[in-house]
Protein backbone atom coordinates (compact mmCIF):
# COMPACT_ATOMS: atom_id res chain seq x y z
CA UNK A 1 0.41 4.05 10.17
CA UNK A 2 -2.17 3.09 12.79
CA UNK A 3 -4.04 0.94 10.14
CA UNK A 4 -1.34 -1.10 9.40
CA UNK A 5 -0.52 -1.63 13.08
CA UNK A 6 -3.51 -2.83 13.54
CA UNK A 7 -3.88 -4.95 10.84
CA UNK A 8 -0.75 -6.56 12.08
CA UNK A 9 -2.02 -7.35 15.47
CA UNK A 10 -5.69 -8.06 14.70
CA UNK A 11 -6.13 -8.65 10.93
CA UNK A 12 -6.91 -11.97 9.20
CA UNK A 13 -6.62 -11.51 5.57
CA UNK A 14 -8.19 -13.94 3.77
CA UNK A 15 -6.38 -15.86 0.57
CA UNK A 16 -7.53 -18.60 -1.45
CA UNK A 17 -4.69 -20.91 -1.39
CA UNK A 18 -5.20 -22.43 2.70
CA UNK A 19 -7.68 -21.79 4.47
CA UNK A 20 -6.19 -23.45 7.66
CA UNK A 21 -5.20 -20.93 10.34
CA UNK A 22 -1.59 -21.29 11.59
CA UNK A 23 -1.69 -21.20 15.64
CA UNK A 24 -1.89 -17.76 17.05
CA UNK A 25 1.09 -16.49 18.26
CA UNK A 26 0.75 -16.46 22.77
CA UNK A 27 4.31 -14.41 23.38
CA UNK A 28 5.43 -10.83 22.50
CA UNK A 29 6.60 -10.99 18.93
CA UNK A 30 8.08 -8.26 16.72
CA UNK A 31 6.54 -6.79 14.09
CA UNK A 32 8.13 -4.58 11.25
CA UNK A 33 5.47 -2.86 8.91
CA UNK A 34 7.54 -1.19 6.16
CA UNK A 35 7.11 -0.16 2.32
CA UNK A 36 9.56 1.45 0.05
CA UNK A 37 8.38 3.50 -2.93
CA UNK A 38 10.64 3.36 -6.13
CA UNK A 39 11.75 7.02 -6.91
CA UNK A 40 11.02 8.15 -3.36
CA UNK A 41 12.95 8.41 -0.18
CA UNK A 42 12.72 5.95 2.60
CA UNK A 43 9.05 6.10 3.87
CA UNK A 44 8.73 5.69 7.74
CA UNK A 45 8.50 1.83 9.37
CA UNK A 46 7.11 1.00 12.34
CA UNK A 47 8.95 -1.49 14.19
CA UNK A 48 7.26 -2.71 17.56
CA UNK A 49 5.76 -5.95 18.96
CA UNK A 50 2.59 -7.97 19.45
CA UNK A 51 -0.03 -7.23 22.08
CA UNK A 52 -3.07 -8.71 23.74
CA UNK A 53 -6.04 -7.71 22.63
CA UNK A 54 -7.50 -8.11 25.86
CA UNK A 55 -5.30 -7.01 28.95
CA UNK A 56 -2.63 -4.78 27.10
CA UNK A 57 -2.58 -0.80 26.44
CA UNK A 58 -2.39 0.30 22.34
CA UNK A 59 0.91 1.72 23.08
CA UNK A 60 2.19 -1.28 24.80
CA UNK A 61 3.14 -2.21 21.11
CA UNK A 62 5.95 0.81 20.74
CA UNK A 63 9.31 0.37 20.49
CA UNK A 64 11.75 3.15 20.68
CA UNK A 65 14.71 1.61 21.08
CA UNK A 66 15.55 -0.37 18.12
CA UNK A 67 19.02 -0.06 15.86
CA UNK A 68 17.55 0.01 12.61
CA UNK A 69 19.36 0.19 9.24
CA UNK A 70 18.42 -0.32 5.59
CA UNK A 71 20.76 -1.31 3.29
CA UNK A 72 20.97 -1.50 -0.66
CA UNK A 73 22.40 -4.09 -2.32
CA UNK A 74 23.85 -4.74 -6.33
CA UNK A 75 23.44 -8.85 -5.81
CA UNK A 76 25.49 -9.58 -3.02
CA UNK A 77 27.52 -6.90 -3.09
CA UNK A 78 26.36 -4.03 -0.67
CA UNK A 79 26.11 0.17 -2.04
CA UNK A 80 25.04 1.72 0.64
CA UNK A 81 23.70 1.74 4.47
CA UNK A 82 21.27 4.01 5.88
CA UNK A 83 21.00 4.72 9.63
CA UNK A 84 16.84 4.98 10.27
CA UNK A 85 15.91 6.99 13.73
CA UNK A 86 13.28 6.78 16.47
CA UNK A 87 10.43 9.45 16.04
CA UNK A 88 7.56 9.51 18.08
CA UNK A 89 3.71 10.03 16.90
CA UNK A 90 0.59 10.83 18.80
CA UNK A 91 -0.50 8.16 21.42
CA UNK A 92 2.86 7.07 22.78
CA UNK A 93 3.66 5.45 19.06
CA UNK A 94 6.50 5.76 16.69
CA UNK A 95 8.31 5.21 13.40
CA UNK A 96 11.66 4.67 12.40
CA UNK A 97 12.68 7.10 9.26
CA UNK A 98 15.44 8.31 7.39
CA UNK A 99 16.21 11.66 9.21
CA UNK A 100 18.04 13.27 6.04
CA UNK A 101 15.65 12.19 2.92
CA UNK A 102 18.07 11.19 0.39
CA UNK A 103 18.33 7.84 -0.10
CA UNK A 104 16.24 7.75 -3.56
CA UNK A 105 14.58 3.88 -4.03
CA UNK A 106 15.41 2.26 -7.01
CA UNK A 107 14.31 -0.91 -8.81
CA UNK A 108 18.08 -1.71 -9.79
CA UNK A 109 18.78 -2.70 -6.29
CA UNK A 110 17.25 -5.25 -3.23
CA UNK A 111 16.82 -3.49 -0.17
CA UNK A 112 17.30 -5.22 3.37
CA UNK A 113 15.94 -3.79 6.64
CA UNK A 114 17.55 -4.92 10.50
CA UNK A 115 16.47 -4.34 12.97
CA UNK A 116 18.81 -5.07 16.49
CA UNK A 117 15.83 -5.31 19.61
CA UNK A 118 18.45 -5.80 22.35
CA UNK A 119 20.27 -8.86 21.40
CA UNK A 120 17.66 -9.96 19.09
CA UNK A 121 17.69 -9.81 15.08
CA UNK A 122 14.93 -9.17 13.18
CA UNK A 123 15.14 -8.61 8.98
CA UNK A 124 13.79 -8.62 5.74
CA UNK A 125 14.72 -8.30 1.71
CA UNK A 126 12.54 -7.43 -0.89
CA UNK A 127 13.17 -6.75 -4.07
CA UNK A 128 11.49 -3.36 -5.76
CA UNK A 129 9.22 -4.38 -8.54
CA UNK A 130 10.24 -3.04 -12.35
CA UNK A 131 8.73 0.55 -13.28
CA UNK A 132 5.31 0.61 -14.61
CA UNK A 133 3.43 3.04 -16.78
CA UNK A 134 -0.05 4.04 -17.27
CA UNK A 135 -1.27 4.65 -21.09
CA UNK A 136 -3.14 8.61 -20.31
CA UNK A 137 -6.32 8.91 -22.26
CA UNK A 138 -8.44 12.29 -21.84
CA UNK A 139 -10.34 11.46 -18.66
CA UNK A 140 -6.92 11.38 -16.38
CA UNK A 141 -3.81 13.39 -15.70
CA UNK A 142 -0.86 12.84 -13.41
CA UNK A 143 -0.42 16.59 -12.91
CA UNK A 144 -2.46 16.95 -9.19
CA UNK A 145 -2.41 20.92 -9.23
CA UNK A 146 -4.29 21.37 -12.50
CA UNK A 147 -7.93 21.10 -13.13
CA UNK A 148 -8.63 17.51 -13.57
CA UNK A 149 -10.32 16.08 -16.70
CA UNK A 150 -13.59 14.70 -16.68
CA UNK A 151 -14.44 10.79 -15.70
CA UNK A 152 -18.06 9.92 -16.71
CA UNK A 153 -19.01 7.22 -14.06
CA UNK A 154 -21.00 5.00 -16.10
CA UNK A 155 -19.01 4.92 -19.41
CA UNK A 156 -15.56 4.47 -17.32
CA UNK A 157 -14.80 0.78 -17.61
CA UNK A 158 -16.30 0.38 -20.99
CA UNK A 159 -14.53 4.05 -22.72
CA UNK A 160 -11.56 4.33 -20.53
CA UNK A 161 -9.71 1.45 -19.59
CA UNK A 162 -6.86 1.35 -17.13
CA UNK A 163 -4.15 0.51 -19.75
CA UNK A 164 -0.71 -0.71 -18.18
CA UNK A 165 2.41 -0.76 -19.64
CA UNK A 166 5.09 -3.26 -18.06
CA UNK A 167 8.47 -4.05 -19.39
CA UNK A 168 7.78 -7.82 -20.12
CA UNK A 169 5.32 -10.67 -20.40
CA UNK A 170 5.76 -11.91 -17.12
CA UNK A 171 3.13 -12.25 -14.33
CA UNK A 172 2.80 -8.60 -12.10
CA UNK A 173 1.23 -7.98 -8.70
CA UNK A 174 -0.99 -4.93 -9.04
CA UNK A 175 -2.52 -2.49 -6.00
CA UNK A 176 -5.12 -0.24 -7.30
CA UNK A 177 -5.87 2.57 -4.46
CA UNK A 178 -9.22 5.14 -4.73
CA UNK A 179 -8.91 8.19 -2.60
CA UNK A 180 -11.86 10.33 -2.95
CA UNK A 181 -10.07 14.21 -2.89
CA UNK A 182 -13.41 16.31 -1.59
CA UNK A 183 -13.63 17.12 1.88
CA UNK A 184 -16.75 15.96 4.25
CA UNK A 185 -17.49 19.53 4.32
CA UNK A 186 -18.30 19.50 0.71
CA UNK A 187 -20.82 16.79 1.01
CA UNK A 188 -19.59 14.37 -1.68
CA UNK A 189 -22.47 12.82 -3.07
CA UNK A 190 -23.10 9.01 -3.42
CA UNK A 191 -22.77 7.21 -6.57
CA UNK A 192 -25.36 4.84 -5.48
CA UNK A 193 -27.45 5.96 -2.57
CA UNK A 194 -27.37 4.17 1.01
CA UNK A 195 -30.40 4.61 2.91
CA UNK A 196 -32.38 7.84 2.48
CA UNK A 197 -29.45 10.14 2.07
CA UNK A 198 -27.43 11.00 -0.96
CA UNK A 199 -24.11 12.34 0.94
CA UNK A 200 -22.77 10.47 4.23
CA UNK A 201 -24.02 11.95 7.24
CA UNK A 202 -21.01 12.17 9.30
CA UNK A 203 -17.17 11.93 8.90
CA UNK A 204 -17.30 8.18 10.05
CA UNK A 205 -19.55 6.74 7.37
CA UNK A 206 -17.58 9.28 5.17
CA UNK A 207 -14.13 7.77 6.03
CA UNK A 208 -14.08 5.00 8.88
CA UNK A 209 -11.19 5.77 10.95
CA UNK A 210 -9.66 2.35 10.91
CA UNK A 211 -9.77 1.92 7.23
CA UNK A 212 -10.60 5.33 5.56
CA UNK A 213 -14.16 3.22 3.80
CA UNK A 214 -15.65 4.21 1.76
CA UNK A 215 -13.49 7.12 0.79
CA UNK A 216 -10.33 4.71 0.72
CA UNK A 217 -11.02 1.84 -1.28
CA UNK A 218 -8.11 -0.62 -2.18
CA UNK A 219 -7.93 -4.05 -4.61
CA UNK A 220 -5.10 -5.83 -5.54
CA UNK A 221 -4.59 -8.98 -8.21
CA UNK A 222 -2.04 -10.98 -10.08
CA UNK A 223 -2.33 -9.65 -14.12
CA UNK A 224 -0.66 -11.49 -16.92
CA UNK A 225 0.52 -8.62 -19.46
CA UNK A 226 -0.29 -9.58 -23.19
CA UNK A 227 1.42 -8.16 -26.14
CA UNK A 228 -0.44 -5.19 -28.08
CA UNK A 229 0.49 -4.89 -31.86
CA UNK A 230 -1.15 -1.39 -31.68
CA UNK A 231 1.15 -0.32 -28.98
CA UNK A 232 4.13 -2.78 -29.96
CA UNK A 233 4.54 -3.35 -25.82
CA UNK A 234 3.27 -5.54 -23.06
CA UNK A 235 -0.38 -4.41 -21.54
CA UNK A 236 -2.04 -5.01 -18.54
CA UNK A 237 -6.11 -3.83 -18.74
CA UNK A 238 -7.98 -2.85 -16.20
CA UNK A 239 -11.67 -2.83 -17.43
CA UNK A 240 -13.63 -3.17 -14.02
CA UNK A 241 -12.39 -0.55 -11.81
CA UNK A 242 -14.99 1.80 -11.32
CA UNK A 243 -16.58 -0.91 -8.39
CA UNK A 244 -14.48 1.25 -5.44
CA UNK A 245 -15.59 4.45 -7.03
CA UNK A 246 -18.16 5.12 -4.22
CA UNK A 247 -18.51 9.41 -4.59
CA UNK A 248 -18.72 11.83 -7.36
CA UNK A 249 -16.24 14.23 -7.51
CA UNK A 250 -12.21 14.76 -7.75
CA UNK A 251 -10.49 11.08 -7.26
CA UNK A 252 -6.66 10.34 -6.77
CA UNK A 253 -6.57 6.80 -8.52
CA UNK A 254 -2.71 5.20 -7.84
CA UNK A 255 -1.67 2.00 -9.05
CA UNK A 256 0.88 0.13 -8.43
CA UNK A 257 3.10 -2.99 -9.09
CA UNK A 258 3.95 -4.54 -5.45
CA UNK A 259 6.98 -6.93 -4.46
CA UNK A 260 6.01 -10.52 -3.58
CA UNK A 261 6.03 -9.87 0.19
CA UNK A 262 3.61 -7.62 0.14
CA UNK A 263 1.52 -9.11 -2.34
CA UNK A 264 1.38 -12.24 -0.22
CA UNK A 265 0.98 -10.03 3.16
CA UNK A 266 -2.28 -8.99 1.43
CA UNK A 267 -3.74 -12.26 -0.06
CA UNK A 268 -2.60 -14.84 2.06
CA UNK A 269 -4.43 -16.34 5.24
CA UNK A 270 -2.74 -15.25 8.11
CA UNK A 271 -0.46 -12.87 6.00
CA UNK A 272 1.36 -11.10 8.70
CA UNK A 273 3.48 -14.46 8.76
CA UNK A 274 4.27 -14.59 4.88
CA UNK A 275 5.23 -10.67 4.72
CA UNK A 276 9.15 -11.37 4.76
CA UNK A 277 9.82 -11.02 8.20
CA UNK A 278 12.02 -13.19 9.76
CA UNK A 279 12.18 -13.60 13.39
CA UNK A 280 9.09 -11.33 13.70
CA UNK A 281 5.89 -10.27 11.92
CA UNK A 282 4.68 -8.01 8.79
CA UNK A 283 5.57 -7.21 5.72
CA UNK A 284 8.87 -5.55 4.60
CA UNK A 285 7.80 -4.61 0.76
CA UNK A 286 7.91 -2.44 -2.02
CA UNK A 287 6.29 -0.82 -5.16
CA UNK A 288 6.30 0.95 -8.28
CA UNK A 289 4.03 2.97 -9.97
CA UNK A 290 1.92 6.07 -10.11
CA UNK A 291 -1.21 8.06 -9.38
CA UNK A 292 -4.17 9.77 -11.25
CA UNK A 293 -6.09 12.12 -11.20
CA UNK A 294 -10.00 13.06 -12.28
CA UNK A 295 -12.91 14.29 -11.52
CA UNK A 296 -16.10 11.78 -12.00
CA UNK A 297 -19.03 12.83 -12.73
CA UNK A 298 -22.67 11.77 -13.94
């Protein structure tokens, strides 16, 4: 959650539609950071406001007193509401979440957060992208308790393909997210060596603490799914993946189809401002999709 706060307040994400830089906000602004996962409960949102960079405290940001509800909608017509509470982290910071866990997400709906600050509105509607499915081959499993199959590094674009099964032709957003699963204790060893060492030499160059590098590695895109006779359905490939593989060793490897708010959040300059948000900052999005697991080795 810290990440994404400060990505809010500090990040420039860089797009390749305008490359002109909207005027920097000078007054405390809102910010809601939220995603929803299809099949899952609500996730925790942060819900705060802008900062100086220069004269303010990190927890100057919080918020604890926001009336927060999301609320799921057929169309216009609304199904339910669900009350989100205040509940404090480490550092004097919060989230807003869903106390009782059992509002399931689902893609048949459009989901609409407020957020009352005082007298002040702040909202957002996304819409939760259609399911997506991964075609398995031998080298992955979704099962993360078993012993994973084996991913040989250098064959892994070429021999197994990320194959992507969506329910029509047209164009998806797509998150791809590599979490390497060994511990720094284990010394995971490098792919390609840095320096004069094969395994990171402390738990910063293992996983920076601001954006988990080189053990988190993310990439996103816009795909255009093409009809396989083979298959008889719509495909997305992903042949050149294995770039953000950085360690040998047991890999979580989720992908995902994202909503269009976070999608633009992501890839457009200055994308806090194009994340949904009205009256505020962010990114009020959700996804779909799945994770997999392997081992890579030599």
């Amino acid at each position: 959650m810290r990440i994404m706060i400060l990505l809010i307040i500090f990040g420039v994400l860089f797009g390749c539609d305008d490359f002109t830089s909207s005027e920097r906000y000078k007054d405390d602004n809102y910010v809601i950071t939220g995603l929803l996962y299809e099949g899952q409960p609500i996730q925790p949102i942060f819900i705060g406001k802008t900062i100086s960079p220069f004269n303010d405290e990190f927890t100057d940001m919080n918020i604890d007193y926001a009336e927060v509800t999301i609320k799921e909608f057929n169309g216009e017509t609304l199904i339910d509401s669900v009350q989100l509470v205040y509940f404090p982290l480490e550092e004097g910071i919060g989230v807003y979440i869903d106390p009782f866990q059992i509002k399931i997400i689902s893609s048949d709906y459009i989901y609409r957060i407020e957020a009352w600050i005082g007298d002040e509105l702040v909202f957002a509607e996304t819409e939760v992208p259609d399911s997506i499915y991964v075609l398995l081959d031998e080298a992955f499993t979704t099962d993360s308790t078993t012993i994973f199959p084996q991913l040989i590094y250098e064959t892994a674009d070429s021999e197994h393909p990320l194959i992507i099964q969506t329910i029509n032709d047209e164009v998806v957003n797509m998150m791809f997210k590599f979490y390497c699963l060994e511990e720094f204790e284990d010394e995971p060893q490098y792919i390609i060596v840095f320096g004069d060492h094969e395994t990171p030499e402390d738990e910063e160059e293992y996983e920076n603490p601001n954006d988990g590098f080189p053990r988190r590695i993310n990439f996103f895109g816009s795909y255009l799914p093409v009809w396989n006779e083979e298959y008889q359905q719509f495909l997305v490939t992903e042949s050149a993946y294995s770039g953000p593989i950085v360690f040998y060793g047991d890999y979580e490897i989720s992908v995902y189809s994202i909503s269009q708010n976070y999608f633009n959040y992501l890839y457009m300059t200055d994308g806090y401002t194009h994340g949904g948000i009205q009256n505020g900052y962010g990114y009020f999005g959700a996804v779909s999709g799945t994770s997999l697991y392997t081992e890579v080795i030599e």
